[in-house]
C-alpha atoms as a PDB file:
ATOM      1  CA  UNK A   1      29.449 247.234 141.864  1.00  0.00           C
ATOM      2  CA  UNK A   2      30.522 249.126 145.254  1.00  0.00           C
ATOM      3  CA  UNK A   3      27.956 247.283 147.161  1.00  0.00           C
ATOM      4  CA  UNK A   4      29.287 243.623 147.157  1.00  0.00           C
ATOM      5  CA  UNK A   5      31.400 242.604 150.179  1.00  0.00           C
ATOM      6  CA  UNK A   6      33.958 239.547 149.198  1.00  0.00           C
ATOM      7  CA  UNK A   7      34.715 236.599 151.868  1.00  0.00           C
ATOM      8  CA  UNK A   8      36.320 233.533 152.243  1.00  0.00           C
ATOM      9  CA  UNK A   9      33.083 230.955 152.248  1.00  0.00           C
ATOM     10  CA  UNK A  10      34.406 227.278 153.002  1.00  0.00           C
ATOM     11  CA  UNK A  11      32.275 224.492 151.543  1.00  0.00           C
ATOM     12  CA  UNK A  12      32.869 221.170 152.353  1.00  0.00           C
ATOM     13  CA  UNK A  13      36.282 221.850 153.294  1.00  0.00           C
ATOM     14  CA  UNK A  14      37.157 223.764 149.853  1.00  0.00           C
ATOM     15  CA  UNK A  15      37.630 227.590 149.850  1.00  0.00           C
ATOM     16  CA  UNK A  16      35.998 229.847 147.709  1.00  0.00           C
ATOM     17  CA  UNK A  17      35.686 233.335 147.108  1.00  0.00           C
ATOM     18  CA  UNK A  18      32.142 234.763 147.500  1.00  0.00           C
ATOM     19  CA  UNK A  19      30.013 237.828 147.861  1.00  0.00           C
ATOM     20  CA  UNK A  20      27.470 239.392 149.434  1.00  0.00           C
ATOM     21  CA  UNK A  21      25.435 242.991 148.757  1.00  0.00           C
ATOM     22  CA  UNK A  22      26.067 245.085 151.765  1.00  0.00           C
ATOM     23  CA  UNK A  23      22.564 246.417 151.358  1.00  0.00           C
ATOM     24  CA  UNK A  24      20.510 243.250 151.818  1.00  0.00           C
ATOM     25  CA  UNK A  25      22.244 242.895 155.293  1.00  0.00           C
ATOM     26  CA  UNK A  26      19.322 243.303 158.399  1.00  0.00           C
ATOM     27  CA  UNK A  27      21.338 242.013 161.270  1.00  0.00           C
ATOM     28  CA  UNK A  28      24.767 240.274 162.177  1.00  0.00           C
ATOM     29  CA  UNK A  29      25.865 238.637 165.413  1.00  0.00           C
ATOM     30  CA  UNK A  30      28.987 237.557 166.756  1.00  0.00           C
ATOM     31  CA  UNK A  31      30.375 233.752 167.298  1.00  0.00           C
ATOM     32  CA  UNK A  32      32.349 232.118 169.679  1.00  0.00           C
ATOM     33  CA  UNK A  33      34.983 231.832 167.383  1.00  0.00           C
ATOM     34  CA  UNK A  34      35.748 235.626 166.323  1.00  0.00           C
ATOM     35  CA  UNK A  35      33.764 235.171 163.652  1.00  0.00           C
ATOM     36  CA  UNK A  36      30.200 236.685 162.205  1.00  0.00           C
ATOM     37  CA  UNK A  37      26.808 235.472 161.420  1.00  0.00           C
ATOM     38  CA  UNK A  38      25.127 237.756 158.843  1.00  0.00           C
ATOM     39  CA  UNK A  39      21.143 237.151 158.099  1.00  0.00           C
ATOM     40  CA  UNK A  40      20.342 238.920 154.707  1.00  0.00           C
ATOM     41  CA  UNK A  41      16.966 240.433 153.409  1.00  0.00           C
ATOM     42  CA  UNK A  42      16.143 238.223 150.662  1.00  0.00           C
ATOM     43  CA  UNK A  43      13.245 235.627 151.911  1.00  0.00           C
ATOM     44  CA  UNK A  44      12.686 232.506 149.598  1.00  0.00           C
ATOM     45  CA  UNK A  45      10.862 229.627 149.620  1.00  0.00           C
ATOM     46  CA  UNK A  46      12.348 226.162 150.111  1.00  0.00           C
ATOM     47  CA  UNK A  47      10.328 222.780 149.497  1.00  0.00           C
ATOM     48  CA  UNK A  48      11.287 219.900 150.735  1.00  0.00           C
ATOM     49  CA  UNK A  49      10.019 215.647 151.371  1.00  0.00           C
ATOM     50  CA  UNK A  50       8.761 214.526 154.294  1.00  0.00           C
ATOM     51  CA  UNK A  51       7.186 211.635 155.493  1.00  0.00           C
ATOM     52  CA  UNK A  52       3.724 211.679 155.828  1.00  0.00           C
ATOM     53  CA  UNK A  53       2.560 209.546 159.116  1.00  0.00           C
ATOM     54  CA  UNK A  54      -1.304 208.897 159.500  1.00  0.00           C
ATOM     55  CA  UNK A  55      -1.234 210.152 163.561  1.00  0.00           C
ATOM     56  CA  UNK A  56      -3.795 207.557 164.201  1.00  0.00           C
ATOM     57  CA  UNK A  57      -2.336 204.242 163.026  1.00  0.00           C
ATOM     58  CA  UNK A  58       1.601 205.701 162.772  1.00  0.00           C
ATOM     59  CA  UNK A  59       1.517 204.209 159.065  1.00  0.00           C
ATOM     60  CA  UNK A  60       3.444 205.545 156.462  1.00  0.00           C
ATOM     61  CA  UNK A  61       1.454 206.832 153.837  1.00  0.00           C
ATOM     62  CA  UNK A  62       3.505 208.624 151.328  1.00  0.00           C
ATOM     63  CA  UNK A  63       5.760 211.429 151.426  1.00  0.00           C
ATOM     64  CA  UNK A  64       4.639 215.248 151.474  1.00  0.00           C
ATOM     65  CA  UNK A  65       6.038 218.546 150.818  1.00  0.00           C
ATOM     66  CA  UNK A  66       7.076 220.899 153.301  1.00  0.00           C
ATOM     67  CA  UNK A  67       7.141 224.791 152.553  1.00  0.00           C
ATOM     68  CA  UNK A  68       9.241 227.014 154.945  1.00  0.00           C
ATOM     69  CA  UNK A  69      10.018 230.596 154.312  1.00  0.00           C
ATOM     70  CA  UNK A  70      14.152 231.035 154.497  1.00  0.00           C
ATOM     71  CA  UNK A  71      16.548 233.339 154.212  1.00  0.00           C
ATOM     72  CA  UNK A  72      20.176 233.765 153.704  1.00  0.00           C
ATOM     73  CA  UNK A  73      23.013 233.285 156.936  1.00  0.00           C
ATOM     74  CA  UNK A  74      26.673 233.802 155.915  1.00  0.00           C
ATOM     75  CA  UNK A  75      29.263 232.993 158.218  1.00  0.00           C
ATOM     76  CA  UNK A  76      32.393 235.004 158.056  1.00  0.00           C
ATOM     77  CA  UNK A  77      35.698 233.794 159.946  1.00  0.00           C
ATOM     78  CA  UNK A  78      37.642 236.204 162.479  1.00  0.00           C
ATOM     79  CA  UNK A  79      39.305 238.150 159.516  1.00  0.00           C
ATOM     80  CA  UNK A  80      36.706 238.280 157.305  1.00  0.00           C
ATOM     81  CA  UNK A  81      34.379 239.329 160.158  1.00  0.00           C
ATOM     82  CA  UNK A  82      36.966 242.409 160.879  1.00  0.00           C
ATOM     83  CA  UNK A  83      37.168 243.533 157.450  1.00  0.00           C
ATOM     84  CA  UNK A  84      33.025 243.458 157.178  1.00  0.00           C
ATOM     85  CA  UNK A  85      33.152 245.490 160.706  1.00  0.00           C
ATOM     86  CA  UNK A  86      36.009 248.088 159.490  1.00  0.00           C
ATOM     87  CA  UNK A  87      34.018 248.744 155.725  1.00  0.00           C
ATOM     88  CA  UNK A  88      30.580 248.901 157.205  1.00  0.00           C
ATOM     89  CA  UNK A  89      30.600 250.502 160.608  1.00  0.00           C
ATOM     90  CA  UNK A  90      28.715 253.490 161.406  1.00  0.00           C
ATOM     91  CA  UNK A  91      30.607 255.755 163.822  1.00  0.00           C
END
């Protein structure tokens, strides 16, 4: 596969090697830190609990679910970020 891009993705203070398809990439944006945020094109849904709270009495009065419609953000450190930057750049 020529289209995966491989970072260093730090989880709970544990490194790992990852991946990411360079064509599911629709934006990136630059951090404070040298690094880069990457948003990829692959919407999902995520359910989660909630509390449900009658408005009028502020009772609890079970718990809920809550739909949102995500998608992926990678963060890539400074050296990752430059190696995405010098393999994908359009000049």
């Amino acid at each position: 596969m020529k289209n995966q891009f491989f970072y260093t993705a730090t989880i709970e203070g544990k490194e790992y090697m990852a991946s990411l398809n360079v064509n599911k990439v629709i934006r990136s944006l630059g951090n404070d830190e040298g690094g880069l945020i990457i948003i990829l094109d692959d919407f999902n849904e995520r359910v989660t609990q909630q509390p449900d709270i009658d408005p009028k009495t502020n009772k609890f009065k079970g718990m809920k679910n809550l739909r949102e419609t995500v998608q992926s953000e990678i963060h890539l450190n400074k050296e990752d970020a430059e190696r995405f930057k010098n393999a994908t750049n359009i000049e």
